[in-house]
C-alpha atoms as a PDB file:
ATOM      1  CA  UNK A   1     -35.463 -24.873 -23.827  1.00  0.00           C
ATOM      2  CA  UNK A   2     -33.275 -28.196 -23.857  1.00  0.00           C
ATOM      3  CA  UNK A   3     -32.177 -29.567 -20.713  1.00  0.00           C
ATOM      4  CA  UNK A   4     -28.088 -28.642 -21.261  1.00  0.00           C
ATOM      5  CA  UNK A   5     -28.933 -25.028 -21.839  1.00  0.00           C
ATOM      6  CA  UNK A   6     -30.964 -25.894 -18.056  1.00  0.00           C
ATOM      7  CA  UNK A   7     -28.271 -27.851 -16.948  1.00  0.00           C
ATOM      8  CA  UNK A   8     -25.875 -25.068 -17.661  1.00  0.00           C
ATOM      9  CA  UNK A   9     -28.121 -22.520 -15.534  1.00  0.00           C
ATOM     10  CA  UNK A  10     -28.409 -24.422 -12.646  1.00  0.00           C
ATOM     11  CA  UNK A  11     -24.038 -24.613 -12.586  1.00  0.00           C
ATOM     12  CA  UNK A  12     -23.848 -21.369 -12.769  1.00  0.00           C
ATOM     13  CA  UNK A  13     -26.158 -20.714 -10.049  1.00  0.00           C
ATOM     14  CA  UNK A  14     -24.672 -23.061  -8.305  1.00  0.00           C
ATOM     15  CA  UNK A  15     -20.711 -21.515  -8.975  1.00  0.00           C
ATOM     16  CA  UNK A  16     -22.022 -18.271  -7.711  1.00  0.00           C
ATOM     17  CA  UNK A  17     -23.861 -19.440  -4.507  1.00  0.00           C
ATOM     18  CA  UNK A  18     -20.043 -20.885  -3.631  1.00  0.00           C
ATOM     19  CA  UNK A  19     -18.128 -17.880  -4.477  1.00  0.00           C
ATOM     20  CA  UNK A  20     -20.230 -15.378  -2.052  1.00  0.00           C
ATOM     21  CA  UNK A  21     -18.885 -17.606   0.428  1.00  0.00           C
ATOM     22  CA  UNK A  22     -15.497 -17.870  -0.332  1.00  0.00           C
ATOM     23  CA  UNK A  23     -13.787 -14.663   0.962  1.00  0.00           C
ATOM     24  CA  UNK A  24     -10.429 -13.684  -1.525  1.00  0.00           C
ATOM     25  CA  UNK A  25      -8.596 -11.410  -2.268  1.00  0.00           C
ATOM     26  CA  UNK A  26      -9.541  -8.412  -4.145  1.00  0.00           C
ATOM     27  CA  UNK A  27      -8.658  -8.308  -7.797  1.00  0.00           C
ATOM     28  CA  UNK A  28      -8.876  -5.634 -10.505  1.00  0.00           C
ATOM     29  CA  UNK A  29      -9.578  -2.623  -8.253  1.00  0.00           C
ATOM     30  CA  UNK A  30      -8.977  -0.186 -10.666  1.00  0.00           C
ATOM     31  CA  UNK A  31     -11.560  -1.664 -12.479  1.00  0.00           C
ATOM     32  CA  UNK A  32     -14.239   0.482  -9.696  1.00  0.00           C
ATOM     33  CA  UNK A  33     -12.149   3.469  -9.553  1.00  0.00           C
ATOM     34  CA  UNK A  34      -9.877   4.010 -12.366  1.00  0.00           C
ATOM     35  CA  UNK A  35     -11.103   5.042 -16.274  1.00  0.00           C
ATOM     36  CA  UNK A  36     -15.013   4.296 -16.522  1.00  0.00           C
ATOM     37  CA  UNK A  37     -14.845   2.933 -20.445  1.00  0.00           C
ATOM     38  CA  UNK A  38     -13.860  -0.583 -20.754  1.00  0.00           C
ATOM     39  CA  UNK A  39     -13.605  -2.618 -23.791  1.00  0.00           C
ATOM     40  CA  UNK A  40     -13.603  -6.889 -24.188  1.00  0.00           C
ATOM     41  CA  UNK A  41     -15.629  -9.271 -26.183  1.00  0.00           C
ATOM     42  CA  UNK A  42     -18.307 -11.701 -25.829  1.00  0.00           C
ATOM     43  CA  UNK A  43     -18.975 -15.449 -27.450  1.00  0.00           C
ATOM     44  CA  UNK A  44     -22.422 -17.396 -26.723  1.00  0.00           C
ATOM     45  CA  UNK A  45     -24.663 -19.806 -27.507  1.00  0.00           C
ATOM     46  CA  UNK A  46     -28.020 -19.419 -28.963  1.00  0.00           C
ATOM     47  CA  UNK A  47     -31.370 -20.252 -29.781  1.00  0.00           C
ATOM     48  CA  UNK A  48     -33.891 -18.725 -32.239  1.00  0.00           C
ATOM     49  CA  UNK A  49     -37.491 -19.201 -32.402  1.00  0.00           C
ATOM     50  CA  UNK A  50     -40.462 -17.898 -34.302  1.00  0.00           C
ATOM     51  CA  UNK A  51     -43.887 -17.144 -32.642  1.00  0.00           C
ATOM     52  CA  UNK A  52     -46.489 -17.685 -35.684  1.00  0.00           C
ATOM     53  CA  UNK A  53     -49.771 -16.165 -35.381  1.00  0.00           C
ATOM     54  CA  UNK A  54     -51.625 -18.493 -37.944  1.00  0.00           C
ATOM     55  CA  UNK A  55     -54.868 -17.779 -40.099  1.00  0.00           C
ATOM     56  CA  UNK A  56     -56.393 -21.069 -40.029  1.00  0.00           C
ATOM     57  CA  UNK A  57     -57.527 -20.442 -43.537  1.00  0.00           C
ATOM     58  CA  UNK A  58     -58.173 -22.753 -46.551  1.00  0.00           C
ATOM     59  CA  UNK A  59     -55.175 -22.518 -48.723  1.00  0.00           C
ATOM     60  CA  UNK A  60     -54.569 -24.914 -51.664  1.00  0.00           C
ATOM     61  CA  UNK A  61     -51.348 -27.407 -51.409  1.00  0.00           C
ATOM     62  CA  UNK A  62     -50.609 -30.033 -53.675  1.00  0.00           C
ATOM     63  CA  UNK A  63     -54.445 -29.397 -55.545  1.00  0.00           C
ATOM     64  CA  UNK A  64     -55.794 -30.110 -51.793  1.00  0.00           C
ATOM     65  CA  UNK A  65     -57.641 -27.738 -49.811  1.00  0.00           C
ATOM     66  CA  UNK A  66     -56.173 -27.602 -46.246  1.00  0.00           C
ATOM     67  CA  UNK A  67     -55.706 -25.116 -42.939  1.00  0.00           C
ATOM     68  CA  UNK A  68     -51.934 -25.092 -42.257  1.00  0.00           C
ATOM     69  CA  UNK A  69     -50.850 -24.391 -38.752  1.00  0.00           C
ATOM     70  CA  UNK A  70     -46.918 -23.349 -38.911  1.00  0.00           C
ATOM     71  CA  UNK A  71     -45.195 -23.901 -35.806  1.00  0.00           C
ATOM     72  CA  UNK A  72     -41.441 -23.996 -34.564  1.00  0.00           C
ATOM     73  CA  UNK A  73     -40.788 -28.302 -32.848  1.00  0.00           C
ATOM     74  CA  UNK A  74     -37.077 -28.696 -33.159  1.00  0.00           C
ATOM     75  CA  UNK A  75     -34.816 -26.310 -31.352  1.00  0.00           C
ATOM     76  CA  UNK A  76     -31.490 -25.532 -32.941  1.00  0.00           C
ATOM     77  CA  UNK A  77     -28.754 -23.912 -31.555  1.00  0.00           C
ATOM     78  CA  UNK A  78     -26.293 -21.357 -32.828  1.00  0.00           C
ATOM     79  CA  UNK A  79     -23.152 -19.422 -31.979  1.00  0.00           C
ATOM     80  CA  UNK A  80     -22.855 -15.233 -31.446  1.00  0.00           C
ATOM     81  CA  UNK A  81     -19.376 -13.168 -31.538  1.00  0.00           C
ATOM     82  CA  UNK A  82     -19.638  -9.683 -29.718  1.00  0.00           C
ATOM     83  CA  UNK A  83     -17.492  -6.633 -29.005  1.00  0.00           C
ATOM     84  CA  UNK A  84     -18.029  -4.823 -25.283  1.00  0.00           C
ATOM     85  CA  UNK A  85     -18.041  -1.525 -25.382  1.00  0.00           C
ATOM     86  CA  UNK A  86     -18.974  -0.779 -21.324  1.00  0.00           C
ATOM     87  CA  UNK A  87     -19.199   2.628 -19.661  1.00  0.00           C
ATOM     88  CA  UNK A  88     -19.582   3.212 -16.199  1.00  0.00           C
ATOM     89  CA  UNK A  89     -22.145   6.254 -15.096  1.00  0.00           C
ATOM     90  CA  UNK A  90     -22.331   5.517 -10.948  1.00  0.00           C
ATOM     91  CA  UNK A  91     -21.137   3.060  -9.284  1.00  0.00           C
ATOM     92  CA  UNK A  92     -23.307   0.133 -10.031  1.00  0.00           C
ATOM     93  CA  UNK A  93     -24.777   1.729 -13.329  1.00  0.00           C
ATOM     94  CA  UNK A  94     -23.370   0.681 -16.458  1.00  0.00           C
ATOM     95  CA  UNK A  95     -24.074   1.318 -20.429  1.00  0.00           C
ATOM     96  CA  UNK A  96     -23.091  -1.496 -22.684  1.00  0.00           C
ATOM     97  CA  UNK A  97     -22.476  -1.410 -26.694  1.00  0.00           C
ATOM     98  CA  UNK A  98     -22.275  -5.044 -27.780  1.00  0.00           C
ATOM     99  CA  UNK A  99     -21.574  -4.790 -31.219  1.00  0.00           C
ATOM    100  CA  UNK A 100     -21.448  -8.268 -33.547  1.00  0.00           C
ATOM    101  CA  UNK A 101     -22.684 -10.853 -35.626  1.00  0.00           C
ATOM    102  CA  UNK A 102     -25.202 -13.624 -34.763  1.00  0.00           C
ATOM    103  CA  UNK A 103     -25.655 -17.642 -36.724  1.00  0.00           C
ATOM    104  CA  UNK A 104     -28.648 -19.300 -35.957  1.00  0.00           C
ATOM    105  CA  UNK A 105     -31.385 -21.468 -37.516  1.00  0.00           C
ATOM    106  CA  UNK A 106     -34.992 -22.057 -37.044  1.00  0.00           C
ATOM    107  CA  UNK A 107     -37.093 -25.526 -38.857  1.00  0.00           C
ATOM    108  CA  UNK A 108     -40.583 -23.536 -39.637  1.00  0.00           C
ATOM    109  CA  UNK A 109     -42.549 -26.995 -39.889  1.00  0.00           C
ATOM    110  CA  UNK A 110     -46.371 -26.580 -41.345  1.00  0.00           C
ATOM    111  CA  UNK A 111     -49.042 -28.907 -40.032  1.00  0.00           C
ATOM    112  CA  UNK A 112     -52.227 -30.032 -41.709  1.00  0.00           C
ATOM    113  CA  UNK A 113     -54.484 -28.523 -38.612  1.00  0.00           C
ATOM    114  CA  UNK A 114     -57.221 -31.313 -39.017  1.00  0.00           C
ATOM    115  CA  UNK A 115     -54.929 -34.097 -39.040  1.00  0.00           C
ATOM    116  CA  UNK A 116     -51.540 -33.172 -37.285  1.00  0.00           C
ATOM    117  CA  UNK A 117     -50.064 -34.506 -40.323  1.00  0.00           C
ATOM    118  CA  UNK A 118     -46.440 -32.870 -41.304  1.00  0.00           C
ATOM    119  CA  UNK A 119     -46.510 -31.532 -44.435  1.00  0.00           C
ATOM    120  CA  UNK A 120     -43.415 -29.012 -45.484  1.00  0.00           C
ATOM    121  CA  UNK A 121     -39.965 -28.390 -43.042  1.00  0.00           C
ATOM    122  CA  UNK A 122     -38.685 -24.898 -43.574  1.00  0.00           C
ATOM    123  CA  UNK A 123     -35.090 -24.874 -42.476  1.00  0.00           C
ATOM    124  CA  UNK A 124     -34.687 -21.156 -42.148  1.00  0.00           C
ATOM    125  CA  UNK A 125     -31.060 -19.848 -41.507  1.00  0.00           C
ATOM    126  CA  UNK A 126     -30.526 -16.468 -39.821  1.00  0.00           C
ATOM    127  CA  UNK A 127     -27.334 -14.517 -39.733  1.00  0.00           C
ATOM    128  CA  UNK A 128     -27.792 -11.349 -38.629  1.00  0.00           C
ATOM    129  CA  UNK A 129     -25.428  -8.452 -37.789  1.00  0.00           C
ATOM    130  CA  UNK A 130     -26.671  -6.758 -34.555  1.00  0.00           C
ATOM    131  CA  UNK A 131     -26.283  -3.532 -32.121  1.00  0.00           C
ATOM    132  CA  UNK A 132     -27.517  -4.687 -28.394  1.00  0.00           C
ATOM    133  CA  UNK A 133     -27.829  -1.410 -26.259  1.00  0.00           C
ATOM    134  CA  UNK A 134     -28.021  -2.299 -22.331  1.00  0.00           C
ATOM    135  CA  UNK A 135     -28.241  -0.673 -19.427  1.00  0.00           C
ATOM    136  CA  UNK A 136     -27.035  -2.654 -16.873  1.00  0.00           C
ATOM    137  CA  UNK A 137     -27.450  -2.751 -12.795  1.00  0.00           C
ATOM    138  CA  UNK A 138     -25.014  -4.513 -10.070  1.00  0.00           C
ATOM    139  CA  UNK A 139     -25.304  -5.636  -7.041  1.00  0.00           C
ATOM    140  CA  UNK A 140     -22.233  -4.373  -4.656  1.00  0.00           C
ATOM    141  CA  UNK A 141     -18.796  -6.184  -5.210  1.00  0.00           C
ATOM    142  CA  UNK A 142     -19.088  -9.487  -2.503  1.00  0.00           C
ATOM    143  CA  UNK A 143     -15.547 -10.410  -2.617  1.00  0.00           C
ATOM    144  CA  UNK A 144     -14.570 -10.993  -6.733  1.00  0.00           C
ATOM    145  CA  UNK A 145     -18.046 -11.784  -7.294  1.00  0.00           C
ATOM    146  CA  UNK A 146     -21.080  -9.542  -8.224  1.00  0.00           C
ATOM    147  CA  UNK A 147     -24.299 -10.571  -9.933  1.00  0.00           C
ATOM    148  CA  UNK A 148     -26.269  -7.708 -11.926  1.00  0.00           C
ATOM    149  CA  UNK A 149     -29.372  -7.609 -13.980  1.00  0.00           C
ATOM    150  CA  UNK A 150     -29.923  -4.987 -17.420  1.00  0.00           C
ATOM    151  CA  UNK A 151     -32.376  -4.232 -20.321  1.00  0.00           C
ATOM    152  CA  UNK A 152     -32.223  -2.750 -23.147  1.00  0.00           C
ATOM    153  CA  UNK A 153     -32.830  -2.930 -27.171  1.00  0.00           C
ATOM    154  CA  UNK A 154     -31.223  -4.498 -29.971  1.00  0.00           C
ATOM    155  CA  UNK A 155     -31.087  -3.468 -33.989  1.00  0.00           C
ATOM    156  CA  UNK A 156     -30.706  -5.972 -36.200  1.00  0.00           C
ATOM    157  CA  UNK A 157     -30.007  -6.844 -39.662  1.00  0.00           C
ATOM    158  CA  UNK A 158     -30.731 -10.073 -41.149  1.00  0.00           C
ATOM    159  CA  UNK A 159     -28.328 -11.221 -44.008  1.00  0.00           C
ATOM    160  CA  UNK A 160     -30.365 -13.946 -45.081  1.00  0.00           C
ATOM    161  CA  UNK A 161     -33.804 -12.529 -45.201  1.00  0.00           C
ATOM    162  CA  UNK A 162     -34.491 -13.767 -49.033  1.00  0.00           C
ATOM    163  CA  UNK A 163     -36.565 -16.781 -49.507  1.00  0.00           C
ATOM    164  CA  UNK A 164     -34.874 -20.034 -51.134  1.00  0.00           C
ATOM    165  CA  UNK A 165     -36.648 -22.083 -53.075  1.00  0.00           C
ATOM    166  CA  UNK A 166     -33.754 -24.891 -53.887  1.00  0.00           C
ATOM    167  CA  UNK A 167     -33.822 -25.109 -49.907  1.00  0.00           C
ATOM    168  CA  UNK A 168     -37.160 -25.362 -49.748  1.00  0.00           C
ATOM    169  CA  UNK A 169     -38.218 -21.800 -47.837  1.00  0.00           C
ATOM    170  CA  UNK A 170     -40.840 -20.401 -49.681  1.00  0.00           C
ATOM    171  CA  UNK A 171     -41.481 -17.244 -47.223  1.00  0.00           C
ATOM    172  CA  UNK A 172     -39.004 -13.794 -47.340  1.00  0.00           C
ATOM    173  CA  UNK A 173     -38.353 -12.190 -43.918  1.00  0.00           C
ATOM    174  CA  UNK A 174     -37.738  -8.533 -43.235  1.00  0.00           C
ATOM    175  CA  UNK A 175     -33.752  -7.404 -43.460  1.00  0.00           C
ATOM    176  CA  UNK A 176     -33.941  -5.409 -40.360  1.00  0.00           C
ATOM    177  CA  UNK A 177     -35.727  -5.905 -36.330  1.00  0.00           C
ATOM    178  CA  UNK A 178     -35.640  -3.812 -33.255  1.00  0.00           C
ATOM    179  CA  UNK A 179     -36.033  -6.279 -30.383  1.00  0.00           C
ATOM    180  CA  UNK A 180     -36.308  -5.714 -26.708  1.00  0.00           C
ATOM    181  CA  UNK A 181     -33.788  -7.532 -23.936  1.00  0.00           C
ATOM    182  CA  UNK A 182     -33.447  -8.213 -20.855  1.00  0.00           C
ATOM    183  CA  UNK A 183     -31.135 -10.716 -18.816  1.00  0.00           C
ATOM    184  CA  UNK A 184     -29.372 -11.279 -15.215  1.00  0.00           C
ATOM    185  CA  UNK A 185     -25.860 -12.315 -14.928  1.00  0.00           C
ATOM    186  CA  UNK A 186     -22.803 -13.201 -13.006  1.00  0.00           C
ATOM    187  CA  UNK A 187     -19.411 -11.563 -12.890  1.00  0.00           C
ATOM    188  CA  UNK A 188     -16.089 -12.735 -11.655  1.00  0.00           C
ATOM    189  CA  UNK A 189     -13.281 -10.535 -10.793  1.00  0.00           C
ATOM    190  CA  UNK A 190     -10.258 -12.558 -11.913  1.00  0.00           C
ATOM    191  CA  UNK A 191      -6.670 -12.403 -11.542  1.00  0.00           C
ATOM    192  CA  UNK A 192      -6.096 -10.604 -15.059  1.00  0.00           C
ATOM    193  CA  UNK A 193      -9.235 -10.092 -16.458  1.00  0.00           C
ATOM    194  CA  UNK A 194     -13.070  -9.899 -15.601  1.00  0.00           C
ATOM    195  CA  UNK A 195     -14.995 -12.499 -16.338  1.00  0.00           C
ATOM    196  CA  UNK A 196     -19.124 -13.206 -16.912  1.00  0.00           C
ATOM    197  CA  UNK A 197     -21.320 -15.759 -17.755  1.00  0.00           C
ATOM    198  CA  UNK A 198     -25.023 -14.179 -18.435  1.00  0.00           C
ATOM    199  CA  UNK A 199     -28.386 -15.171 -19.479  1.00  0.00           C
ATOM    200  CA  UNK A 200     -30.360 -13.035 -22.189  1.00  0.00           C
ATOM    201  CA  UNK A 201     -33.990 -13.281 -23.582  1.00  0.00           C
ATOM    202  CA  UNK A 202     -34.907 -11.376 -26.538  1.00  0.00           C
ATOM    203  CA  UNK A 203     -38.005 -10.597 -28.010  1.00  0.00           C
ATOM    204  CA  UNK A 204     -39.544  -8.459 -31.074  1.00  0.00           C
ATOM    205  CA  UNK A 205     -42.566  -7.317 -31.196  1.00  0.00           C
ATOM    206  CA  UNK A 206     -42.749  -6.433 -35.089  1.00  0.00           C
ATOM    207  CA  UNK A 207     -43.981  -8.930 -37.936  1.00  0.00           C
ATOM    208  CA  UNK A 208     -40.822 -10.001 -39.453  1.00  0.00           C
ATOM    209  CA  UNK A 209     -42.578 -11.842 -42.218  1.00  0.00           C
ATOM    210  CA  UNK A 210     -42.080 -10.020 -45.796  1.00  0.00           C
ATOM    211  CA  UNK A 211     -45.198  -9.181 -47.546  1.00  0.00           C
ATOM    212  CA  UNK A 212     -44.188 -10.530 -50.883  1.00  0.00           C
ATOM    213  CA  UNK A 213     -45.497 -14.192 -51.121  1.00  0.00           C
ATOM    214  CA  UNK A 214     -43.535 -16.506 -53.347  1.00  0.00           C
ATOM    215  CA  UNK A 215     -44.408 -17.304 -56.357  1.00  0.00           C
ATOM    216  CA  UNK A 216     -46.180 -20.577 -56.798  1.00  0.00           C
ATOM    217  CA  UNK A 217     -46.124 -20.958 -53.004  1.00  0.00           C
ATOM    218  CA  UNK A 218     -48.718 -18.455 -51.965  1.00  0.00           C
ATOM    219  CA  UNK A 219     -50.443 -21.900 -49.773  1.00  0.00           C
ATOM    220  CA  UNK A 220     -47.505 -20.935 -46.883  1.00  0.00           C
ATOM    221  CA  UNK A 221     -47.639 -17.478 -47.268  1.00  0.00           C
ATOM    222  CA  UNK A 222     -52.039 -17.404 -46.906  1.00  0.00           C
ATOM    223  CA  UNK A 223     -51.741 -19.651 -43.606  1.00  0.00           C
ATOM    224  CA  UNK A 224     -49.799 -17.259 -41.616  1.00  0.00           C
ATOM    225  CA  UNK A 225     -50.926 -13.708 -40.404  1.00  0.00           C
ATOM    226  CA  UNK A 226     -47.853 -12.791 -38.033  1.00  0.00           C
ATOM    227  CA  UNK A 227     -44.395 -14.196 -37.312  1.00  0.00           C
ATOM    228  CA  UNK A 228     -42.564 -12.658 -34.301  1.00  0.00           C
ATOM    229  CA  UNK A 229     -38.793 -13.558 -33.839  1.00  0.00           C
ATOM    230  CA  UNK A 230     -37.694 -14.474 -30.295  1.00  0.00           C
ATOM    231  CA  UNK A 231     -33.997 -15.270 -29.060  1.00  0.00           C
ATOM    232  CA  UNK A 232     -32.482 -17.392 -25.978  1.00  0.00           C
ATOM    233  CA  UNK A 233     -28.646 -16.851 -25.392  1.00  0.00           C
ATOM    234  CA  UNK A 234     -26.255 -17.891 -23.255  1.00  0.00           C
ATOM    235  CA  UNK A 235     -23.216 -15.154 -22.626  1.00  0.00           C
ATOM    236  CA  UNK A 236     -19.493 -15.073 -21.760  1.00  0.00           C
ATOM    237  CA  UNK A 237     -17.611 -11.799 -21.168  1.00  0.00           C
ATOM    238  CA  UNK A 238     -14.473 -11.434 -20.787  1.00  0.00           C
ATOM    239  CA  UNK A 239     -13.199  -7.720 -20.077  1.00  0.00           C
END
């Protein structure tokens, strides 16, 4: 991952370490007692990846015969946009709705395998519309502060699954992904509102490559068995 999404770890850590010893105040203490469905919404950061499983076969490119290992280099980032939809069942148990939309973009790069050499940049764009089920665990409320951990699984559907071969992607993706997710996060009992910052990894274990190669372009298609999508985000709540 690049060093500011570390960076940005390590100051949250860091912000939460200090507020467990600062003693406050108790704010929003209807928010343990009173109705148990809340509602807010959630904006992050994000980065998309793609695991390829390659066939290391001979495929023709250009009239030459080659094995083409695809791999994702560059790291791009994104932005998400979530509603909260949070019921409390106990105390320190918690189902979350999170439904929204998702931009990203992955650069699918192919690789001569014998010589390293670069050969074709995919610059694949992914917007997806998504339904991330969680169920989430705290910690007990330390002052206005409470870390908590959850898992759950996410439905997607990606609005930009076709190929494009102006932009130079010659592969088609599958329009819909179930993906598992897990994540640890912080929250912050604030004067008005509650506020988190929160860490999620997502990963899904299905082949979202299409099985329709593209026309004229079968060379990309042939050098790749699998491609599995993965996700990094970084969360804020407000509730």
């Amino acid at each position: 991952m690049k060093k500011s999404f570390l960076s940005i770890l390590l100051t949250v850590i860091c912000l939460s370490a200090s507020a467990q010893l600062v003693r406050s105040d108790l704010n929003l203490l209807h928010y343990e007692y009173a109705s148990p469905l809340r509602f807010g919404f959630s904006l992050g950061i994000n980065i998309f990846d793609l695991t390829a499983v390659n066939t290391l076969d001979n495929v023709v490119l250009d009239g030459v015969s080659r094995k083409l290992r695809a791999d994702v280099t560059t790291i791009r980032s994104g932005f998400d946009i979530n509603a909260i939809i949070d019921y409390r069942i106990k105390r320190q148990w918690n189902l979350r709705v999170l439904p929204g939309i998702s931009f990203g973009a992955r650069n699918l790069e192919f690789f001569d395998d014998d010589t390293n050499e670069l050969l074709h940049t995919m610059k694949i764009g992914s917007n997806y519309i998504e339904l991330p089920v969680h169920l989430k665990f705290s910690a007990k409320r330390n002052s206005n502060f409470r870390p908590y951990v959850f898992a759950g699984v996410n439905g997607r559907y990606n609005l930009s699954a076709g190929s494009d071969e102006k932009g130079g992607v010659f592969l088609g993706f599958k329009h819909t992904e179930v993906a598992g997710e897990f994540g640890f996060g912080f929250e912050f009992y604030l004067a008005y509102f509650k506020f988190s910052i929160e860490a999620k990894f997502s990963t899904g274990p299905g082949n979202v490559l299409a099985k329709k190669p593209v026309e004229g372009y079968e060379a990309f298609y042939n050098a790749i068995d699998k491609l599995y999508s993965n996700m990094f985000m970084i969360k804020f709540h407000f509730e």
